[in-house]
N, C-alpha and C. Protein backbone atom coordinates (compact mmCIF):
# COMPACT_ATOMS: atom_id res chain seq x y z
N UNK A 1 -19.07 67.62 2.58
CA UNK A 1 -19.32 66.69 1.51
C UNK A 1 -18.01 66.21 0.89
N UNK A 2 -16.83 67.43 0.95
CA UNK A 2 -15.39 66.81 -0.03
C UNK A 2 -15.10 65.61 0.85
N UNK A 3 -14.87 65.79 2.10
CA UNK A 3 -14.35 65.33 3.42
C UNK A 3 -15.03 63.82 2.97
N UNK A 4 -16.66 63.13 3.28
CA UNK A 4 -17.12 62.17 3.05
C UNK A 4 -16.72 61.29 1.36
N UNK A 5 -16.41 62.41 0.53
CA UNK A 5 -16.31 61.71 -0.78
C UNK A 5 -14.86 61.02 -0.92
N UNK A 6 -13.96 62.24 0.03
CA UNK A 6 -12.54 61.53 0.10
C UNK A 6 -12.33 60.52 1.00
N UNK A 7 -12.67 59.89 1.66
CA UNK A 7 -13.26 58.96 2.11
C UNK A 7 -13.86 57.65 1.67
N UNK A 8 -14.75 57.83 0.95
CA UNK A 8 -15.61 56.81 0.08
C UNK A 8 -14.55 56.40 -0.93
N UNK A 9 -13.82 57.29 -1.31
CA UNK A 9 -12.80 57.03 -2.42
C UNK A 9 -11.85 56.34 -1.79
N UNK A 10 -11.18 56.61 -0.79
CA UNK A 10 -10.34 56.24 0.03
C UNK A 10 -10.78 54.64 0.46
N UNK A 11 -11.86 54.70 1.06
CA UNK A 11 -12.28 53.10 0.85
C UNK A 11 -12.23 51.91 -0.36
N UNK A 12 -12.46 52.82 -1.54
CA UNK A 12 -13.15 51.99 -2.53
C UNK A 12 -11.29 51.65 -3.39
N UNK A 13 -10.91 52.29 -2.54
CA UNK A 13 -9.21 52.48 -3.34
C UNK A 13 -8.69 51.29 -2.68
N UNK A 14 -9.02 51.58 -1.24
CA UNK A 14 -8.65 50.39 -0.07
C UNK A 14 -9.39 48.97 -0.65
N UNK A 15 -10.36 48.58 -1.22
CA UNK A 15 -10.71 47.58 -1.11
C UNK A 15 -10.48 47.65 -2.60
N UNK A 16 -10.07 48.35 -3.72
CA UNK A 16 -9.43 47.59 -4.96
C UNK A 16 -8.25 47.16 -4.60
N UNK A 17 -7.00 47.56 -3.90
CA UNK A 17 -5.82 47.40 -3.54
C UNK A 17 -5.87 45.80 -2.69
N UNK A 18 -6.83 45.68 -1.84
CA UNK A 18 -6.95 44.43 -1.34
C UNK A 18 -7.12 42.97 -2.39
N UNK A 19 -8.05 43.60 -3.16
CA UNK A 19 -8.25 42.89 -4.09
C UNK A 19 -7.14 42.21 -5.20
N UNK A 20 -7.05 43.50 -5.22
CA UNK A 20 -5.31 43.11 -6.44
C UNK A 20 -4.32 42.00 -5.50
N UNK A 21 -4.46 42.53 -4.40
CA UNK A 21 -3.16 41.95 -3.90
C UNK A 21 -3.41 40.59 -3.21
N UNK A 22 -4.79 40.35 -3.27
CA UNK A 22 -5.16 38.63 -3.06
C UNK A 22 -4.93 37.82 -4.26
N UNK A 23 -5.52 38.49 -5.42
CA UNK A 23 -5.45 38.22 -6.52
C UNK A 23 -3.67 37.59 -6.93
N UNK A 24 -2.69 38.90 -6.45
CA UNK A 24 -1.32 38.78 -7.06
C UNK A 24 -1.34 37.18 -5.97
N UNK A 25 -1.29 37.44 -4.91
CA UNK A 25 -1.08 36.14 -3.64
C UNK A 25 -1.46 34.79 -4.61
N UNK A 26 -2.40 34.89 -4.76
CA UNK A 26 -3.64 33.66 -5.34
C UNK A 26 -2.33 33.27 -6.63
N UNK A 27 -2.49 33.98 -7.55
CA UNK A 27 -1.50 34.01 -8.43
C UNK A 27 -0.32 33.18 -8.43
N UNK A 28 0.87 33.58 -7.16
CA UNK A 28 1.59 33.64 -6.74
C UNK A 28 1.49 31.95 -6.35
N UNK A 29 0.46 31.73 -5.27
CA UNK A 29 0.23 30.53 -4.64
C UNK A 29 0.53 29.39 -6.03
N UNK A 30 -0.44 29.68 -6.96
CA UNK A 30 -1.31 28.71 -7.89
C UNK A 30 0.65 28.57 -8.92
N UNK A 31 1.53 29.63 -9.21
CA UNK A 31 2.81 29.41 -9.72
C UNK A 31 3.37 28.89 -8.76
N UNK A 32 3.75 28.31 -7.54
CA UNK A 32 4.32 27.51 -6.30
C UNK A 32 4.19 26.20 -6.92
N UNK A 33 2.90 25.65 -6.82
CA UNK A 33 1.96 24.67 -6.59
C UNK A 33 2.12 24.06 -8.13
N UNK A 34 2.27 25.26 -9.39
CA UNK A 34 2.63 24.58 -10.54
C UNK A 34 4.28 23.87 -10.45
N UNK A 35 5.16 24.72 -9.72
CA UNK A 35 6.25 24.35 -9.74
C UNK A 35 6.89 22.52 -8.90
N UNK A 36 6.01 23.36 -7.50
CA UNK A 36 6.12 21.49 -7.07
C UNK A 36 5.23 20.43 -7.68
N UNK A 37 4.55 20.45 -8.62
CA UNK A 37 3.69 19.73 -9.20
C UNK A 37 4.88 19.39 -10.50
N UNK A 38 5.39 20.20 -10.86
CA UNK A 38 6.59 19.75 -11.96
C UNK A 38 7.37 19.01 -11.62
N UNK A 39 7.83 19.34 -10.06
CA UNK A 39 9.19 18.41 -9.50
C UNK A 39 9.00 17.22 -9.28
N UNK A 40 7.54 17.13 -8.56
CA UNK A 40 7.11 15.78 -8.52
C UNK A 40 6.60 14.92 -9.79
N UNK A 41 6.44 15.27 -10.61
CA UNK A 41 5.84 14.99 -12.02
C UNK A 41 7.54 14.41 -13.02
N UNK A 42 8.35 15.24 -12.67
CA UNK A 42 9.73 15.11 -12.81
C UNK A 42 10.46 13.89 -12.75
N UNK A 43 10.35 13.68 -11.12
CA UNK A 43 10.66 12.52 -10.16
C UNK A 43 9.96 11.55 -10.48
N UNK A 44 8.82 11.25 -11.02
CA UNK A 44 7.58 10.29 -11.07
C UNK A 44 8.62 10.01 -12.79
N UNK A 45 8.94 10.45 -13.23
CA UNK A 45 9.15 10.11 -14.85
C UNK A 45 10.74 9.96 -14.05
N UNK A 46 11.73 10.43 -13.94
CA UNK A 46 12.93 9.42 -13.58
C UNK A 46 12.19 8.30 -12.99
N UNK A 47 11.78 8.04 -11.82
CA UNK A 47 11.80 7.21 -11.09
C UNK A 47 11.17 5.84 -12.24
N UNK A 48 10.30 5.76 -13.22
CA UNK A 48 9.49 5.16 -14.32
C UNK A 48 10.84 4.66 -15.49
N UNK A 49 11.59 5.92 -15.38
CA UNK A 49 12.90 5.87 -16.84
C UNK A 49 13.35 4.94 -15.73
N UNK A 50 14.03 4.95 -14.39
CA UNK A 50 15.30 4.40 -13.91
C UNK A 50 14.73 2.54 -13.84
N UNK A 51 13.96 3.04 -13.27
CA UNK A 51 12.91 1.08 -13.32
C UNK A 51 13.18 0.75 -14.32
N UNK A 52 12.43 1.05 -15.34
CA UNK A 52 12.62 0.43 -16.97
C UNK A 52 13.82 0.20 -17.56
N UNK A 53 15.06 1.26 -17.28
CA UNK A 53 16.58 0.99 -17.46
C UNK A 53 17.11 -0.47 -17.01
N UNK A 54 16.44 -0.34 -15.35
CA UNK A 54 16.88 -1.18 -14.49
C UNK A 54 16.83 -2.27 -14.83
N UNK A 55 15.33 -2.58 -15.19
CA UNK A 55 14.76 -4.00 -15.58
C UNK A 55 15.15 -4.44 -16.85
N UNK A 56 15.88 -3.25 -17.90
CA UNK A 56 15.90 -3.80 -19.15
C UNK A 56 17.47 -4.46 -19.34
N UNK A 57 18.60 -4.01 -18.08
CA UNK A 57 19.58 -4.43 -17.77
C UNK A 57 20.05 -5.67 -16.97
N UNK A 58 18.77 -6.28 -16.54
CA UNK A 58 18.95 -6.93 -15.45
C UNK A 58 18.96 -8.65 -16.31
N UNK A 59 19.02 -8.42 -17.14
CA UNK A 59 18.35 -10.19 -18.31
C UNK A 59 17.19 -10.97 -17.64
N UNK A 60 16.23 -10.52 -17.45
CA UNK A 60 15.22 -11.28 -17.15
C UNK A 60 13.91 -11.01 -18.11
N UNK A 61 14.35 -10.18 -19.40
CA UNK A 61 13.63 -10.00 -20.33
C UNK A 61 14.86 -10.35 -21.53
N UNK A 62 13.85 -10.66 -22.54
CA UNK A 62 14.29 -11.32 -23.88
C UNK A 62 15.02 -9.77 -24.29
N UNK A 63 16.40 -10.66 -25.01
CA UNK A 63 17.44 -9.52 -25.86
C UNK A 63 16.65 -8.19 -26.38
N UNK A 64 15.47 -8.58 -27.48
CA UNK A 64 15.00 -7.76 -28.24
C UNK A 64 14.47 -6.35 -27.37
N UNK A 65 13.07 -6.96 -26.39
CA UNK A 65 12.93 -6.42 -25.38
C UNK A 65 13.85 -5.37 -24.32
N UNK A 66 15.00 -6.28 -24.49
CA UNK A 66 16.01 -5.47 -23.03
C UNK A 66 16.30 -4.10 -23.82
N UNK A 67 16.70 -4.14 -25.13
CA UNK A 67 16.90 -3.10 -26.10
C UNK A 67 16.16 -2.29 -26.19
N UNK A 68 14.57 -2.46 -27.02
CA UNK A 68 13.98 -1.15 -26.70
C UNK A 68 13.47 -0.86 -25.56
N UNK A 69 13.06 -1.63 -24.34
CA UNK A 69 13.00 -0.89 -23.39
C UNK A 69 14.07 0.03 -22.60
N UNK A 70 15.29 -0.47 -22.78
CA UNK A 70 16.70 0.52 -22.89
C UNK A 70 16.76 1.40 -23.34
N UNK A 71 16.80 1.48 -24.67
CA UNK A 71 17.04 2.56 -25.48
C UNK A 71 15.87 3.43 -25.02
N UNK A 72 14.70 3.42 -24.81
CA UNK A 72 13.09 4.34 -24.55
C UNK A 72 13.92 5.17 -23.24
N UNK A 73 13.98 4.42 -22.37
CA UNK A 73 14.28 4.34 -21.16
C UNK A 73 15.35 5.47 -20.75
N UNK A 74 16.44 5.37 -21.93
CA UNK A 74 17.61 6.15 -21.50
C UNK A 74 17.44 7.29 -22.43
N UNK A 75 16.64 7.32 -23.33
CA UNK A 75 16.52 8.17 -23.90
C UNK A 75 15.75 9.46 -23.26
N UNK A 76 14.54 8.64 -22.68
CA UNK A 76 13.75 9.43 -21.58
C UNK A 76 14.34 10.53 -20.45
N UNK A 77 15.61 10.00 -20.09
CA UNK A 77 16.68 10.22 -18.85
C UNK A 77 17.44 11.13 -19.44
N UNK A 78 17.63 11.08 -20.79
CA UNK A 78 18.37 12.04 -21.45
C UNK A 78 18.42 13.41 -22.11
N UNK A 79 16.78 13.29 -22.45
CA UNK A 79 16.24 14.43 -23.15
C UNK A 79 16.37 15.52 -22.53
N UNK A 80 16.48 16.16 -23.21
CA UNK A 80 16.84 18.13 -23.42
C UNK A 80 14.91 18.55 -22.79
N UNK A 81 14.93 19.19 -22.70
CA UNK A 81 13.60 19.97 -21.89
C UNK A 81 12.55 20.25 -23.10
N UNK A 82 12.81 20.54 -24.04
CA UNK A 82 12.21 20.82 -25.37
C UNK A 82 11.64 19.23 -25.68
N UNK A 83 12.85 18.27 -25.70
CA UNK A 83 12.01 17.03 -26.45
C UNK A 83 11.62 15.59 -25.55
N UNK A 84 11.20 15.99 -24.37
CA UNK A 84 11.43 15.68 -23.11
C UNK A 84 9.76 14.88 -23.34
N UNK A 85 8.46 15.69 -23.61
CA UNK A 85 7.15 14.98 -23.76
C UNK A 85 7.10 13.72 -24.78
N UNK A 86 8.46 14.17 -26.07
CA UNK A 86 8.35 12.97 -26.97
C UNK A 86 8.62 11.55 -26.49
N UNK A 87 9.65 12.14 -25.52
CA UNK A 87 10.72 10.91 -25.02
C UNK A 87 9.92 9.92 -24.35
N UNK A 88 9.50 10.59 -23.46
CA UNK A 88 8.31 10.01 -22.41
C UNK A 88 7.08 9.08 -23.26
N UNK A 89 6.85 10.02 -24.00
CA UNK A 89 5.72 9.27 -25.00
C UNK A 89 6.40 8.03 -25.59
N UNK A 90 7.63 7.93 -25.91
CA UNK A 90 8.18 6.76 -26.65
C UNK A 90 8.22 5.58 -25.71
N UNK A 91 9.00 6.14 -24.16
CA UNK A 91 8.85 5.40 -23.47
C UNK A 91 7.77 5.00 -23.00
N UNK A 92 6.28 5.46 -22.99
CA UNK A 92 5.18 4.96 -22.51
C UNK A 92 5.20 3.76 -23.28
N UNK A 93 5.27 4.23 -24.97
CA UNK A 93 4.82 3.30 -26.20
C UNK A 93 5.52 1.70 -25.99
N UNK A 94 6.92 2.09 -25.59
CA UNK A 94 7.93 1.09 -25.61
C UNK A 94 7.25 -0.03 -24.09
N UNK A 95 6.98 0.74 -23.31
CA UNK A 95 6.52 -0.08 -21.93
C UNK A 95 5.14 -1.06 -22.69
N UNK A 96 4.43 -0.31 -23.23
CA UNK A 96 3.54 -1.08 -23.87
C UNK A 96 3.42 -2.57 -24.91
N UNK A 97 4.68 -2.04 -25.37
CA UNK A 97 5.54 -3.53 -26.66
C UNK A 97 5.35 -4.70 -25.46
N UNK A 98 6.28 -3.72 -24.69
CA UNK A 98 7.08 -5.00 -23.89
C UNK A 98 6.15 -5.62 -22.36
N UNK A 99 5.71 -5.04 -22.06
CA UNK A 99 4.73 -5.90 -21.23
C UNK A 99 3.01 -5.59 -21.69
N UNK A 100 3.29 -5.90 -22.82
CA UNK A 100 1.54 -5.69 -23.56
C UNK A 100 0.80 -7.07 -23.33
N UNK A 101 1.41 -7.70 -22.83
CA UNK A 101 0.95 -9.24 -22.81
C UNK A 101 1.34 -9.46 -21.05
N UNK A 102 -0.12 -10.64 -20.65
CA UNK A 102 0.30 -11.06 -19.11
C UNK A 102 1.37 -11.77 -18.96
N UNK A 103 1.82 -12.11 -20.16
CA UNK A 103 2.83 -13.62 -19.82
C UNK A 103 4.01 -12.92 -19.89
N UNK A 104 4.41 -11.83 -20.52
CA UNK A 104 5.60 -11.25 -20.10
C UNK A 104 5.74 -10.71 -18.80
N UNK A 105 5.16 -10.11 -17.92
CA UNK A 105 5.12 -9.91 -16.84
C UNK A 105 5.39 -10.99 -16.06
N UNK A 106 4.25 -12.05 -16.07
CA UNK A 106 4.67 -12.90 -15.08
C UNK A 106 5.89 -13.69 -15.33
N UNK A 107 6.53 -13.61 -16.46
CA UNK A 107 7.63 -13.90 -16.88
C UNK A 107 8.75 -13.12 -15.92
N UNK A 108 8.81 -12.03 -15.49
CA UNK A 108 9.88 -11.34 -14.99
C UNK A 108 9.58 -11.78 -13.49
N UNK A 109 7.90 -11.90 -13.46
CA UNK A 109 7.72 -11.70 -11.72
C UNK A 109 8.50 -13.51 -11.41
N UNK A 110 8.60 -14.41 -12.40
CA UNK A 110 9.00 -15.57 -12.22
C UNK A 110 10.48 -15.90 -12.15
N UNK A 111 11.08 -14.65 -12.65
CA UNK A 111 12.62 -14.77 -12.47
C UNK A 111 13.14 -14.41 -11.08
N UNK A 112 14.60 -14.62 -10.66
CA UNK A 112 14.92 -14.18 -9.42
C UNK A 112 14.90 -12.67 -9.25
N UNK A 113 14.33 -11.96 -8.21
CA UNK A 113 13.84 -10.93 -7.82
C UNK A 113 12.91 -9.59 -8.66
N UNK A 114 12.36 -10.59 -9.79
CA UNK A 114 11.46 -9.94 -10.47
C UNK A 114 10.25 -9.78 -9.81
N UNK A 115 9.88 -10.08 -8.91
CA UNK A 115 8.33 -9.80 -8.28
C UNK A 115 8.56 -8.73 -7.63
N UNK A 116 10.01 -8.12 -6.90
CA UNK A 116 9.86 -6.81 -6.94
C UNK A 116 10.27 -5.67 -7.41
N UNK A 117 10.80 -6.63 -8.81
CA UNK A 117 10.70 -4.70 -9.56
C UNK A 117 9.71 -5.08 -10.74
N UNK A 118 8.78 -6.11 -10.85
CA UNK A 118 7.58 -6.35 -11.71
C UNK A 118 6.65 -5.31 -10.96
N UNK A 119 6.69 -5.47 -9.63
CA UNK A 119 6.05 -4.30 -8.73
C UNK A 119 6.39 -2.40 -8.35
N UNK A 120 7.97 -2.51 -8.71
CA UNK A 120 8.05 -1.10 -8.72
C UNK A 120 7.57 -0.67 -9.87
N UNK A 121 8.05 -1.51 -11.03
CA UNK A 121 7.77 -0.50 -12.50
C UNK A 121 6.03 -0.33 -11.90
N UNK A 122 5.16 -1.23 -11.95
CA UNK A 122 3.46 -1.31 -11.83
C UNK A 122 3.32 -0.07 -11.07
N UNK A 123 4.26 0.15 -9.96
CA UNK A 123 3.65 1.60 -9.35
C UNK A 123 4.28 2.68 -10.10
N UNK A 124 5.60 2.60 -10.55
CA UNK A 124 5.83 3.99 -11.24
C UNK A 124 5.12 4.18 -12.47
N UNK A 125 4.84 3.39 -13.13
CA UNK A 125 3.71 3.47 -14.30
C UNK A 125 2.11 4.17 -13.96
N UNK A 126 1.76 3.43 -12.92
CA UNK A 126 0.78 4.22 -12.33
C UNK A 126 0.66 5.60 -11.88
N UNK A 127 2.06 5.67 -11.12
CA UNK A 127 1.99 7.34 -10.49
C UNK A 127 2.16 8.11 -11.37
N UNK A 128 3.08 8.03 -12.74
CA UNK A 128 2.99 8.90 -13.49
C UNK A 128 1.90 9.80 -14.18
N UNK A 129 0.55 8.74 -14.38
CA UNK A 129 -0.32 10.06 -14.86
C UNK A 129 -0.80 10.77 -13.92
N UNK A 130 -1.18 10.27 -12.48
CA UNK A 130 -1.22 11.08 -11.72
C UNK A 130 -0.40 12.24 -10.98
N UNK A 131 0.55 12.54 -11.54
CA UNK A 131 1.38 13.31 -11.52
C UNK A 131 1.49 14.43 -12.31
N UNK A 132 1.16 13.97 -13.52
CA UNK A 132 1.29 14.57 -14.91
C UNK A 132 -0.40 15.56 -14.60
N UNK A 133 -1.25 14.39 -14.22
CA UNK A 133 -2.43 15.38 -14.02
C UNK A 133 -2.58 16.46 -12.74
N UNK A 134 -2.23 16.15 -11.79
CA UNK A 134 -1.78 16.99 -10.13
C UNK A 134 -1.26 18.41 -11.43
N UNK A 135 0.24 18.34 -12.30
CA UNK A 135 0.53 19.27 -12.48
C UNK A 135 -0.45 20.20 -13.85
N UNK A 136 -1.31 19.49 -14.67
CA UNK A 136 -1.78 20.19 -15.35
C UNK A 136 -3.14 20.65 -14.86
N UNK A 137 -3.61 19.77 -13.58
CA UNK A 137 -4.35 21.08 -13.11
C UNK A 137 -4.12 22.13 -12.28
N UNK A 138 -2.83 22.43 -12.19
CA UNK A 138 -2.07 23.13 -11.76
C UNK A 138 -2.05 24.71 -12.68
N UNK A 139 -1.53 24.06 -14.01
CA UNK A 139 -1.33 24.58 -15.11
C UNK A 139 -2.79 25.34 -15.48
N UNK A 140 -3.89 24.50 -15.62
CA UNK A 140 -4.98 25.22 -15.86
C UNK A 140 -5.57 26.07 -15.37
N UNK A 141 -5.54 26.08 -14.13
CA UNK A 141 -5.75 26.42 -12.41
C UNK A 141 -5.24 28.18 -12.98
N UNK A 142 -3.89 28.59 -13.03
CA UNK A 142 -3.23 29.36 -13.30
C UNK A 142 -3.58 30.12 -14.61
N UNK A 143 -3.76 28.99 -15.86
CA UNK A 143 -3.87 30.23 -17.42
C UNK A 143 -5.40 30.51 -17.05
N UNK A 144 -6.51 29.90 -16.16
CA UNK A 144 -7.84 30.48 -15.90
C UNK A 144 -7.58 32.06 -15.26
N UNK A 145 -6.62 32.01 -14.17
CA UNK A 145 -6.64 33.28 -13.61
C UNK A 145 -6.14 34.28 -14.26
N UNK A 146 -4.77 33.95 -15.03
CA UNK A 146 -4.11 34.72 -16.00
C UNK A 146 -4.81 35.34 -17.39
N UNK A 147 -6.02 34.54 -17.53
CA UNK A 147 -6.34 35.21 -18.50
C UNK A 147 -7.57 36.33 -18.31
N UNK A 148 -8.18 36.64 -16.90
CA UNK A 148 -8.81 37.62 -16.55
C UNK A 148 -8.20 39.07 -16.52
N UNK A 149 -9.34 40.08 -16.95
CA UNK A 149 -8.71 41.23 -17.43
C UNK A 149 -8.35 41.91 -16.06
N UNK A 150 -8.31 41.85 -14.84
CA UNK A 150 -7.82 42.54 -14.00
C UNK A 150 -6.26 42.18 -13.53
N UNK A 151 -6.01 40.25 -13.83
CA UNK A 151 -5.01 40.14 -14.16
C UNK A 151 -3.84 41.02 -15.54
N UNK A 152 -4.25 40.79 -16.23
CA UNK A 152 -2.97 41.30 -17.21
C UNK A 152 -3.30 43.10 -17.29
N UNK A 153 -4.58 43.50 -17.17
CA UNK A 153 -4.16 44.95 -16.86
C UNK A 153 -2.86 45.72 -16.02
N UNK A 154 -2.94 44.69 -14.56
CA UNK A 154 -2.10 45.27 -13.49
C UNK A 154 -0.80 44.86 -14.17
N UNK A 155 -1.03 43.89 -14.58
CA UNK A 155 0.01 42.80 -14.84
C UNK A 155 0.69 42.17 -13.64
N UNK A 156 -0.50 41.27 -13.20
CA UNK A 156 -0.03 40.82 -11.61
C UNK A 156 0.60 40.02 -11.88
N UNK A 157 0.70 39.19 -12.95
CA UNK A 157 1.64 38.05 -12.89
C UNK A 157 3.33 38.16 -12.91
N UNK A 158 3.41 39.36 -13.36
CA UNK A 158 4.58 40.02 -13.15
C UNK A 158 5.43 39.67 -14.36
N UNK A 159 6.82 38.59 -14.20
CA UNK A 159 7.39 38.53 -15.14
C UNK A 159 7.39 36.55 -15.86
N UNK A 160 6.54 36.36 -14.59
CA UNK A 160 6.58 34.49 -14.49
C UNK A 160 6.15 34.00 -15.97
N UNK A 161 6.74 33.31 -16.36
CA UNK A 161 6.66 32.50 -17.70
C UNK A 161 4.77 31.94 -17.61
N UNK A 162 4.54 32.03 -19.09
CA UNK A 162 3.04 31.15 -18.98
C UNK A 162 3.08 30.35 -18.98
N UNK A 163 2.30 29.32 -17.85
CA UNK A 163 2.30 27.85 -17.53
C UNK A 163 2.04 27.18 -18.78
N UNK A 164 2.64 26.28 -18.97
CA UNK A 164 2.36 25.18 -20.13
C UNK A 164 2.21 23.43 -19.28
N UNK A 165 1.32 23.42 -19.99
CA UNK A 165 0.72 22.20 -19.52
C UNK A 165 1.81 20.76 -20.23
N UNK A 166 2.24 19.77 -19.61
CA UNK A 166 2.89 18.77 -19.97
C UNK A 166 2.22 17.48 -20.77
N UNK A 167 2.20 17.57 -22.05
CA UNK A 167 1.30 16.62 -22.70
C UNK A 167 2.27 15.63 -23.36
N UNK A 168 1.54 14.24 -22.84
CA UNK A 168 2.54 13.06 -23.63
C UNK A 168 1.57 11.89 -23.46
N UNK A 169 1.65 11.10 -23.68
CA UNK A 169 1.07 9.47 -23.74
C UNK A 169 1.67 9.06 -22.41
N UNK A 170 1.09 9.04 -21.67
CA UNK A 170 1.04 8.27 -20.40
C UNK A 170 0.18 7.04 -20.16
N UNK A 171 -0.48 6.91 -20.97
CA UNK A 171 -1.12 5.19 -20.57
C UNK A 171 -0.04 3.81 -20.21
N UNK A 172 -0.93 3.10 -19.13
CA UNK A 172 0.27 2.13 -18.65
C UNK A 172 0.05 0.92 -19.67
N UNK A 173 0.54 0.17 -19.76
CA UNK A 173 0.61 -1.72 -20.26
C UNK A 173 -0.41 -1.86 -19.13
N UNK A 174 -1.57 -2.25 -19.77
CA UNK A 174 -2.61 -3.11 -19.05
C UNK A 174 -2.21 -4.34 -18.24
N UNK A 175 -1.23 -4.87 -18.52
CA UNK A 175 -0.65 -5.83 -17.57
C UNK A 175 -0.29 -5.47 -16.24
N UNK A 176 0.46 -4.40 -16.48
CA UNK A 176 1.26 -3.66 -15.35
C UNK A 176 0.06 -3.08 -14.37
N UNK A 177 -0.26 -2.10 -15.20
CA UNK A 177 -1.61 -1.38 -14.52
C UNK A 177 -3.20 -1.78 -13.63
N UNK A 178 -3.44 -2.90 -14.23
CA UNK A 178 -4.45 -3.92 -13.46
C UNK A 178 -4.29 -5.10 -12.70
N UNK A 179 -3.04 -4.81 -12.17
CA UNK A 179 -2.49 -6.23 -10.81
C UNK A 179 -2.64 -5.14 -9.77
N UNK A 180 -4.25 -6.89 -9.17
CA UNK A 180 -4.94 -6.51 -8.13
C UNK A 180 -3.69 -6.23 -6.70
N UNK A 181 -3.35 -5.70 -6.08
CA UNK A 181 -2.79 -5.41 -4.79
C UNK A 181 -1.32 -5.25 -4.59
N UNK A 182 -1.41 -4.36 -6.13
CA UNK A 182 0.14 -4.29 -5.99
C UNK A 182 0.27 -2.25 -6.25
């Protein structure tokens, strides 16, 4: 009878240990997946700041305009990691001033080689929330598992920082955002 019980134990040890250690994997996977979801989320906001710089340097928008979309723009490019969601948010706000109206747009797409960066900003504006969202369900994905009690008992997560989700105003200029085939 000891013989069968050490055994049964021996199993039931074997298949908690399995468990944990899919769990740590899973874990493990879901902090990867937050991380390239940041880089690309990262890249998606330069690539949005460098357009908007670009275009606000180029004079094919009015003085006032070239300014705050500049200033948003470089400010965005500049921020410290801490004030990095504000920046973004300003720059969403600022994209909004300035092509909140159709006629400014087609205003740039009417200057020399504004039809194609009237078209890059339209896609980096776009990819950004999808980016922003790829990484916060990333983020959620992760504090769901982290906050189960077999997680923080073992303490499978080990020493990895708690995911924080990236929150800012990402809405595009309706101008930008609803040109059919671009």
């Amino acid at each position: 009878m000891t013989v069968t019980l050490i055994i049964w134990i021996a199993v039931a040890l074997l298949a908690v240990g399995m468990y944990l250690s899919w769990t740590a994997g899973r874990l493990d996977r879901l902090h990867a997946r937050i991380d390239a979801a940041r880089a690309a989320l990262d890249a998606q906001l330069l690539r949005r700041a460098s357009v908007a710089q670009e275009l606000a340097t180029s004079g094919v928008l009015d003085p006032a305009a070239s300014i705050v979309l500049y200033q948003a723009a470089h400010a965005a490019r500049q921020a410290e990691e801490e004030h990095r969601e504000v920046t973004e948010s300003e720059l969403s706000q600022a994209l909004r001033a300035v092509f909140g109206e159709t006629a400014q747009v087609e205003a740039v797409r009417a200057a020399p080689g504004g039809e194609d960066a009237a078209d890059e900003l339209a896609a980096a504006v776009r990819r950004v929330p999808m980016a922003r969202r790829f990484h916060n369900d990333a983020v959620r994905a992760a504090r769901a598992l982290r906050t189960h009690r077999t997680v923080r008992w073992f303490r499978l997560a080990g020493h990895a920082p708690f995911p924080l989700a990236f929150e800012m105003d990402d809405e595009p200029p309706v101008a930008l955002a609803d040109r059919p085939g671009s």
